[in-house]
PDB file of N, CA and C in Angstrom:
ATOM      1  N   UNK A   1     -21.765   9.747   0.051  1.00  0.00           N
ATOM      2  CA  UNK A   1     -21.576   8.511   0.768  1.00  0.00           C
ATOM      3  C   UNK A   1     -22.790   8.323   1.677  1.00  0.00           C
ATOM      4  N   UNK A   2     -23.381   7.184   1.284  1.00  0.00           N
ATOM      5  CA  UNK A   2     -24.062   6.620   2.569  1.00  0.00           C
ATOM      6  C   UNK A   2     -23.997   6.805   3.729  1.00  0.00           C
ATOM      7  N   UNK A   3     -25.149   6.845   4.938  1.00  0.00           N
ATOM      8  CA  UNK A   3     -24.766   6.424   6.176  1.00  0.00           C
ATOM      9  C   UNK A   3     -24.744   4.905   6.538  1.00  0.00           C
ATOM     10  N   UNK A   4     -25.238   4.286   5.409  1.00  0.00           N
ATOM     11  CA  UNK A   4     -24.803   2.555   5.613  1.00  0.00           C
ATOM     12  C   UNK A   4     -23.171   2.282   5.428  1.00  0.00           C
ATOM     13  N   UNK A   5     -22.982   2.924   4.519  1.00  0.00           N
ATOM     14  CA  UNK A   5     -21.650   2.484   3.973  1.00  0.00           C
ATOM     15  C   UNK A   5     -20.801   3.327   4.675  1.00  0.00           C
ATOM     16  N   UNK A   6     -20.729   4.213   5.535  1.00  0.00           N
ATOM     17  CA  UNK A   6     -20.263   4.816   6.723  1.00  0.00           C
ATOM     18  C   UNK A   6     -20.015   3.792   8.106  1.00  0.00           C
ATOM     19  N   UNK A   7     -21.416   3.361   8.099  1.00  0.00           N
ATOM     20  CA  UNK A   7     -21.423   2.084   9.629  1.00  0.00           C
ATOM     21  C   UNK A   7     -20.348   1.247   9.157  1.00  0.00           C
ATOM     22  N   UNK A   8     -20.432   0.633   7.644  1.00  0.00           N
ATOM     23  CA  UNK A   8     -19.605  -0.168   7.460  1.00  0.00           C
ATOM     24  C   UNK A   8     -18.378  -0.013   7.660  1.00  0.00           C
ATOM     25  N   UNK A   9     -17.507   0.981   7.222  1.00  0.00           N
ATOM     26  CA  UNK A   9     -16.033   1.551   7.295  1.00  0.00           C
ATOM     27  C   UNK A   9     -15.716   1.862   8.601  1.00  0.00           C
ATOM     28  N   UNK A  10     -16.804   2.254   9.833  1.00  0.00           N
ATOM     29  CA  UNK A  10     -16.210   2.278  11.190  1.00  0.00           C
ATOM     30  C   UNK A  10     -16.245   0.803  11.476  1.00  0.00           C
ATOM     31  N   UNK A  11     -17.123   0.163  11.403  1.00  0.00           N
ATOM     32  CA  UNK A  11     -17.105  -1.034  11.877  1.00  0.00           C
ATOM     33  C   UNK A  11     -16.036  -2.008  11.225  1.00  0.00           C
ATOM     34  N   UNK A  12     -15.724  -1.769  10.228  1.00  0.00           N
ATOM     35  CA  UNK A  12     -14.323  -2.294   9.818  1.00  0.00           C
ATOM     36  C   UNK A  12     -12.932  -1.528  10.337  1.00  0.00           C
ATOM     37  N   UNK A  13     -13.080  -0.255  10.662  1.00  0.00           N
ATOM     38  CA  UNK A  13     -12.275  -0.218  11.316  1.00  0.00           C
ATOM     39  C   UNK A  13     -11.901  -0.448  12.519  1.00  0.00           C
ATOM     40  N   UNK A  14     -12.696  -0.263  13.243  1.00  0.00           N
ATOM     41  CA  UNK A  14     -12.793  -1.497  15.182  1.00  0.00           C
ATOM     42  C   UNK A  14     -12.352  -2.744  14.565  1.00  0.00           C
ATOM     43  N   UNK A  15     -12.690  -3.267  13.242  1.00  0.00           N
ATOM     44  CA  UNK A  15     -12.308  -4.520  13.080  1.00  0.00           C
ATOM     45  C   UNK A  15     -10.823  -5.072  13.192  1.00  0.00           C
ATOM     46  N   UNK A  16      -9.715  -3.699  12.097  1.00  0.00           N
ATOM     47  CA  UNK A  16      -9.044  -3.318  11.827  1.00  0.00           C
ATOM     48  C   UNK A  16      -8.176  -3.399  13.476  1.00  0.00           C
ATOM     49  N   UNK A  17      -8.958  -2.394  14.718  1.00  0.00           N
ATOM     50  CA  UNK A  17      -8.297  -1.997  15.577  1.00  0.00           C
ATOM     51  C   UNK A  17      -8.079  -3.163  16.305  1.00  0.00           C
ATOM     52  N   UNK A  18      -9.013  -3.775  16.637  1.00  0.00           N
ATOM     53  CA  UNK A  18      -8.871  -5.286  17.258  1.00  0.00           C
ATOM     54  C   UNK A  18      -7.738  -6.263  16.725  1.00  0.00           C
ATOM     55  N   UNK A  19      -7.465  -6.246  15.457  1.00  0.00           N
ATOM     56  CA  UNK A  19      -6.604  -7.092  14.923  1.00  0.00           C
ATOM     57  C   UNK A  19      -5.131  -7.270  14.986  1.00  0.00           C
ATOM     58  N   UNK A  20      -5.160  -5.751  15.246  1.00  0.00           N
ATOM     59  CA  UNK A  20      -3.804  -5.130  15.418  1.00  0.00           C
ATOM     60  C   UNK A  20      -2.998  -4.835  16.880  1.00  0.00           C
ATOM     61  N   UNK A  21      -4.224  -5.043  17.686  1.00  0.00           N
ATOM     62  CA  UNK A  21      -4.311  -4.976  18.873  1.00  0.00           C
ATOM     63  C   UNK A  21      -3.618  -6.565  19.497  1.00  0.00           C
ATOM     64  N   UNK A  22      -3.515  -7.394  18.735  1.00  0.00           N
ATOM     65  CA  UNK A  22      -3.590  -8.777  18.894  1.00  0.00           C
ATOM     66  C   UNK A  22      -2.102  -8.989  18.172  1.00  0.00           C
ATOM     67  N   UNK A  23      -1.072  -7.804  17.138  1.00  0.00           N
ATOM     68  CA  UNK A  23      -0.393  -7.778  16.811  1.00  0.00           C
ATOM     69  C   UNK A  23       0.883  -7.432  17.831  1.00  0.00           C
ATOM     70  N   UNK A  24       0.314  -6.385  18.900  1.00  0.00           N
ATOM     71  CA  UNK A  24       1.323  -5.492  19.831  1.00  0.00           C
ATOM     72  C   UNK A  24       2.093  -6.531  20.551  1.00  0.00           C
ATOM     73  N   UNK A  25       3.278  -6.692  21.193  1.00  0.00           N
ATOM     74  CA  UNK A  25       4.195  -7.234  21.907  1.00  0.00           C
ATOM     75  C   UNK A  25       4.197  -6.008  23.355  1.00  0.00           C
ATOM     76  N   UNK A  26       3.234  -6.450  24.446  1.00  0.00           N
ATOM     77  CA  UNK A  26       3.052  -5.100  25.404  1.00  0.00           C
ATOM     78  C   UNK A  26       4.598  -5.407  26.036  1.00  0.00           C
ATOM     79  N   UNK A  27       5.259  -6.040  25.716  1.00  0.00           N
ATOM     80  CA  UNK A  27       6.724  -6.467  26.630  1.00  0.00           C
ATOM     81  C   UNK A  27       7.777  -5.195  25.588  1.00  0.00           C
ATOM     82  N   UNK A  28       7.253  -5.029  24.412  1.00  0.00           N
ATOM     83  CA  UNK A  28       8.390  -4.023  23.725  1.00  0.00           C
ATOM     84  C   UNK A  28       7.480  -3.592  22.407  1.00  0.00           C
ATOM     85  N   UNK A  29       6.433  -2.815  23.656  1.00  0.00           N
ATOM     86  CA  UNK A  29       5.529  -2.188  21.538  1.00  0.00           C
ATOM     87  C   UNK A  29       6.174  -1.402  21.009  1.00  0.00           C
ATOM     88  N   UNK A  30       7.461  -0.774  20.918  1.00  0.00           N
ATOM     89  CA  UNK A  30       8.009   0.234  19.873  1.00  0.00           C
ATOM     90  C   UNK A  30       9.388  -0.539  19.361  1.00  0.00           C
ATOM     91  N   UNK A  31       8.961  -2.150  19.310  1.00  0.00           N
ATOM     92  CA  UNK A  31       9.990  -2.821  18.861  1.00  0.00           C
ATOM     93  C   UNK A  31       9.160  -3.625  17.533  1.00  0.00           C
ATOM     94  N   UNK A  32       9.960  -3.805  16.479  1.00  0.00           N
ATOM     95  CA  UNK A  32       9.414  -4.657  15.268  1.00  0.00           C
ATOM     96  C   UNK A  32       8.253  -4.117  14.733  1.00  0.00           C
ATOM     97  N   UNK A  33       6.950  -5.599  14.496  1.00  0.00           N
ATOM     98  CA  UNK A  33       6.118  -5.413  14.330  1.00  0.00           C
ATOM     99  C   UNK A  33       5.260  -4.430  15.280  1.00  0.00           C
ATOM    100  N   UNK A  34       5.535  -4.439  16.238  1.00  0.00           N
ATOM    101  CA  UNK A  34       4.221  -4.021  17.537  1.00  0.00           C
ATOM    102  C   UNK A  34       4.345  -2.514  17.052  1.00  0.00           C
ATOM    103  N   UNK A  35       4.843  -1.345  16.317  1.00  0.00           N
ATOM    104  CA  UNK A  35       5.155  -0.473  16.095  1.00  0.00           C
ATOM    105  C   UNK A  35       4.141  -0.228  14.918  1.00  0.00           C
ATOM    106  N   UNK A  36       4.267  -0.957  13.888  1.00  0.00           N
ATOM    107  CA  UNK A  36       3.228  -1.046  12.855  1.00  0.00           C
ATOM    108  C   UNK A  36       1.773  -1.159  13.527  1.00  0.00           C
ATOM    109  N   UNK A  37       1.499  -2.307  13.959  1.00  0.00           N
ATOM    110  CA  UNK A  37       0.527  -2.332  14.780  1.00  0.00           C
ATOM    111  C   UNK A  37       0.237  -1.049  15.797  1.00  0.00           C
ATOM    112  N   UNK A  38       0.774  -0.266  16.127  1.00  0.00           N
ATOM    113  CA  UNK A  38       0.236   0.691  16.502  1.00  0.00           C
ATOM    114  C   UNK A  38      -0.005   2.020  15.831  1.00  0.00           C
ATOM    115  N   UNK A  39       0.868   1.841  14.466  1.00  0.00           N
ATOM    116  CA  UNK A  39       0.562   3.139  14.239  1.00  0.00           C
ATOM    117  C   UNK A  39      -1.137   2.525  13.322  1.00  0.00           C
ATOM    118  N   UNK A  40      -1.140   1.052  13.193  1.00  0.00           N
ATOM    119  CA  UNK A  40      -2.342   0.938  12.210  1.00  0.00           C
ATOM    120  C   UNK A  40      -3.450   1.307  13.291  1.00  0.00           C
ATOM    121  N   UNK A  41      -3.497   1.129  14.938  1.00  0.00           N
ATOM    122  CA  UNK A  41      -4.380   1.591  15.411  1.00  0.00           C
ATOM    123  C   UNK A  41      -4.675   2.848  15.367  1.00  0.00           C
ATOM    124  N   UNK A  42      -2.999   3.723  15.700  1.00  0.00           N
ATOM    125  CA  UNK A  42      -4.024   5.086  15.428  1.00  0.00           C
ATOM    126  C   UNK A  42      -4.416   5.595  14.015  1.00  0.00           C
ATOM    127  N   UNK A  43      -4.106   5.352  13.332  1.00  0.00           N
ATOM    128  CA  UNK A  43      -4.626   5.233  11.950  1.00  0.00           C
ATOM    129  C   UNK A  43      -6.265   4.900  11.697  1.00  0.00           C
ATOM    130  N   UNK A  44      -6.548   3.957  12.244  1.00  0.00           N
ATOM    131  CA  UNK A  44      -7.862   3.379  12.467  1.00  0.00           C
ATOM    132  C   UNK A  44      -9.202   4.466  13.231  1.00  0.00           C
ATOM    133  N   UNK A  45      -8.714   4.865  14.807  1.00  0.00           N
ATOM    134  CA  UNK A  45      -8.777   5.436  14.726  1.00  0.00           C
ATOM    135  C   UNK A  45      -9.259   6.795  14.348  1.00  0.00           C
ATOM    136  N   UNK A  46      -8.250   7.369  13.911  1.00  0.00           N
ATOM    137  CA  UNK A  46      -8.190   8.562  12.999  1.00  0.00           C
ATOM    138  C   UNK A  46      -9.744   8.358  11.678  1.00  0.00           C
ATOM    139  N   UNK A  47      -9.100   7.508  11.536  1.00  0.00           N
ATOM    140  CA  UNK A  47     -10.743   6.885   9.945  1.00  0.00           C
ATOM    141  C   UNK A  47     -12.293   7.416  11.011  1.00  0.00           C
ATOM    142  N   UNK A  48     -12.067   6.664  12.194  1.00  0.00           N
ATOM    143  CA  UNK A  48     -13.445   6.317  13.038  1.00  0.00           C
ATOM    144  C   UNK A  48     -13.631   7.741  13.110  1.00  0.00           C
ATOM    145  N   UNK A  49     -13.310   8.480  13.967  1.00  0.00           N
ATOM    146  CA  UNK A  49     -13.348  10.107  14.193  1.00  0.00           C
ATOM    147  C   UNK A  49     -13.682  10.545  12.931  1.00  0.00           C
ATOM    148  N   UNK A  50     -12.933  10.657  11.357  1.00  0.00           N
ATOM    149  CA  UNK A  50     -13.314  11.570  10.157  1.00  0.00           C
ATOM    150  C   UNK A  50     -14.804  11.123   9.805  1.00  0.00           C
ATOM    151  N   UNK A  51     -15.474   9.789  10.170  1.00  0.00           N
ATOM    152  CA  UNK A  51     -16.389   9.253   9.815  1.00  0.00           C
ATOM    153  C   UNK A  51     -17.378   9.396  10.563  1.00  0.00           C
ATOM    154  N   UNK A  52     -16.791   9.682  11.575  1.00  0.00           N
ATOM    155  CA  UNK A  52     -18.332  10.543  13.002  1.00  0.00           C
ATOM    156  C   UNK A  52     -18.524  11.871  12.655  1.00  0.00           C
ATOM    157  N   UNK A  53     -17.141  12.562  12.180  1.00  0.00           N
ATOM    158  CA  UNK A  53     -17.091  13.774  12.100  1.00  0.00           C
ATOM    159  C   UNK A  53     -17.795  14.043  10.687  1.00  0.00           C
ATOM    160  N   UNK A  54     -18.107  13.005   9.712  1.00  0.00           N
ATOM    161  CA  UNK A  54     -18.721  13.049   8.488  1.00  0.00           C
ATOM    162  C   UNK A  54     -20.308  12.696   8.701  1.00  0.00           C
ATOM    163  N   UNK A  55     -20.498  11.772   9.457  1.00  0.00           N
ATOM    164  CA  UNK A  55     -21.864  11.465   9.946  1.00  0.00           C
ATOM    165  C   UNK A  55     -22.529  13.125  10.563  1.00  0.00           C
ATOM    166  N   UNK A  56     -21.933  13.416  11.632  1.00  0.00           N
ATOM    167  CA  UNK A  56     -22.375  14.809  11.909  1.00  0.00           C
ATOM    168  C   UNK A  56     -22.407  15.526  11.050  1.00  0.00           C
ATOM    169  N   UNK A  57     -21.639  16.237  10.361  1.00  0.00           N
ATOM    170  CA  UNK A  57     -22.266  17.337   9.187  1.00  0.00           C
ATOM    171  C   UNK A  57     -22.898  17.113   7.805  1.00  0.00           C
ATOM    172  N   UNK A  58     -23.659  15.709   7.830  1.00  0.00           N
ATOM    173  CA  UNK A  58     -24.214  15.069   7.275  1.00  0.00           C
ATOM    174  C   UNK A  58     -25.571  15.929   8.134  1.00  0.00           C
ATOM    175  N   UNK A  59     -26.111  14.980   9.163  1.00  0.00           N
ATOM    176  CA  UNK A  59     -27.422  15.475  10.081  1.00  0.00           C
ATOM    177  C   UNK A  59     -27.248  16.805  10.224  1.00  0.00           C
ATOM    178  N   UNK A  60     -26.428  17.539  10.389  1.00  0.00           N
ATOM    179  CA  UNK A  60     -26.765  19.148  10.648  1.00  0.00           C
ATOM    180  C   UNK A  60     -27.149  19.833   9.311  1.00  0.00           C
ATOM    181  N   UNK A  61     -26.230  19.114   7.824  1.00  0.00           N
ATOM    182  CA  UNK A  61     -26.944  19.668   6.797  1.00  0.00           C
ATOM    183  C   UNK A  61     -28.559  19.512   6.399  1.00  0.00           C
ATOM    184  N   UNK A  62     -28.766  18.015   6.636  1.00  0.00           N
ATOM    185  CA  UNK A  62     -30.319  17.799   6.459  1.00  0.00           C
ATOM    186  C   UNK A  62     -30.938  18.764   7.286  1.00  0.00           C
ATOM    187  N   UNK A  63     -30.521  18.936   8.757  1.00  0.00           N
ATOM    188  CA  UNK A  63     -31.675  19.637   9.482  1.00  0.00           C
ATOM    189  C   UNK A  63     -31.421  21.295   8.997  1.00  0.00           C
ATOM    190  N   UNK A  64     -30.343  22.123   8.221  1.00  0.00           N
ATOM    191  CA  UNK A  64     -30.542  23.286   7.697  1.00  0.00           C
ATOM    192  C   UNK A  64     -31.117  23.080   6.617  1.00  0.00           C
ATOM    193  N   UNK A  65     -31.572  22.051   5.747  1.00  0.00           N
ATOM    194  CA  UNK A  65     -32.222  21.788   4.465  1.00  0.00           C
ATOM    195  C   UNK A  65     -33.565  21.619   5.015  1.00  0.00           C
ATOM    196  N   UNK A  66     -34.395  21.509   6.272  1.00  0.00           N
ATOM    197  CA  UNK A  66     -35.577  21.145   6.203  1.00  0.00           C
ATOM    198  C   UNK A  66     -36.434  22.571   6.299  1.00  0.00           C
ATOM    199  N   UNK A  67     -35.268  23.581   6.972  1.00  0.00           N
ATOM    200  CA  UNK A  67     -35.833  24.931   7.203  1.00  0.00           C
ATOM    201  C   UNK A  67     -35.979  25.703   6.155  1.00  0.00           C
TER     202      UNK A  67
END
C-alpha cells in the first residue's frame, strides 16, 4: 500500500468521523441512532491509528533497508 493511498483512507476517515459526529443526539447518545454514530466514530478512529501505525513501520523499514 501506498503512502498516498494511506493519506487518503485517514483523510476519509476524519471524513467519516465528522459525519457521524453530526449524527450524535448529545441530549441521549446511547439512544437510537446516536449509538451507531458512535460506535462508527470509534471505529474510524481505530482505521486512523492502524494507518499511522502502518505509516510508521513503513519508515522504520526503509530506514533498516538503507543500512
Amino acid at each position: 500500500m501506498s503512502k498516498t493511498l494511506s493519506l487518503i483512507l485517514i483523510v476519509l476517515a476524519v471524513a467519516l468521523i465528522v459525519y457521524n459526529v453530526t449524527l450524535v443526539d448529545f441530549q441521549q447518545p446511547f439512544v437510537g441512532n446516536s449509538i451507531i454514530a458512535l460506535i462508527g466514530i470509534a471505529a474510524s478512529l481505530c482505521a486512523i491509528v492502524l494507518l499511522l501505525i502502518f505509516l510508521t513501520s513503513r519508515k522504520i523499514k526503509d530506514k533498516m533497508n538503507e543500512d
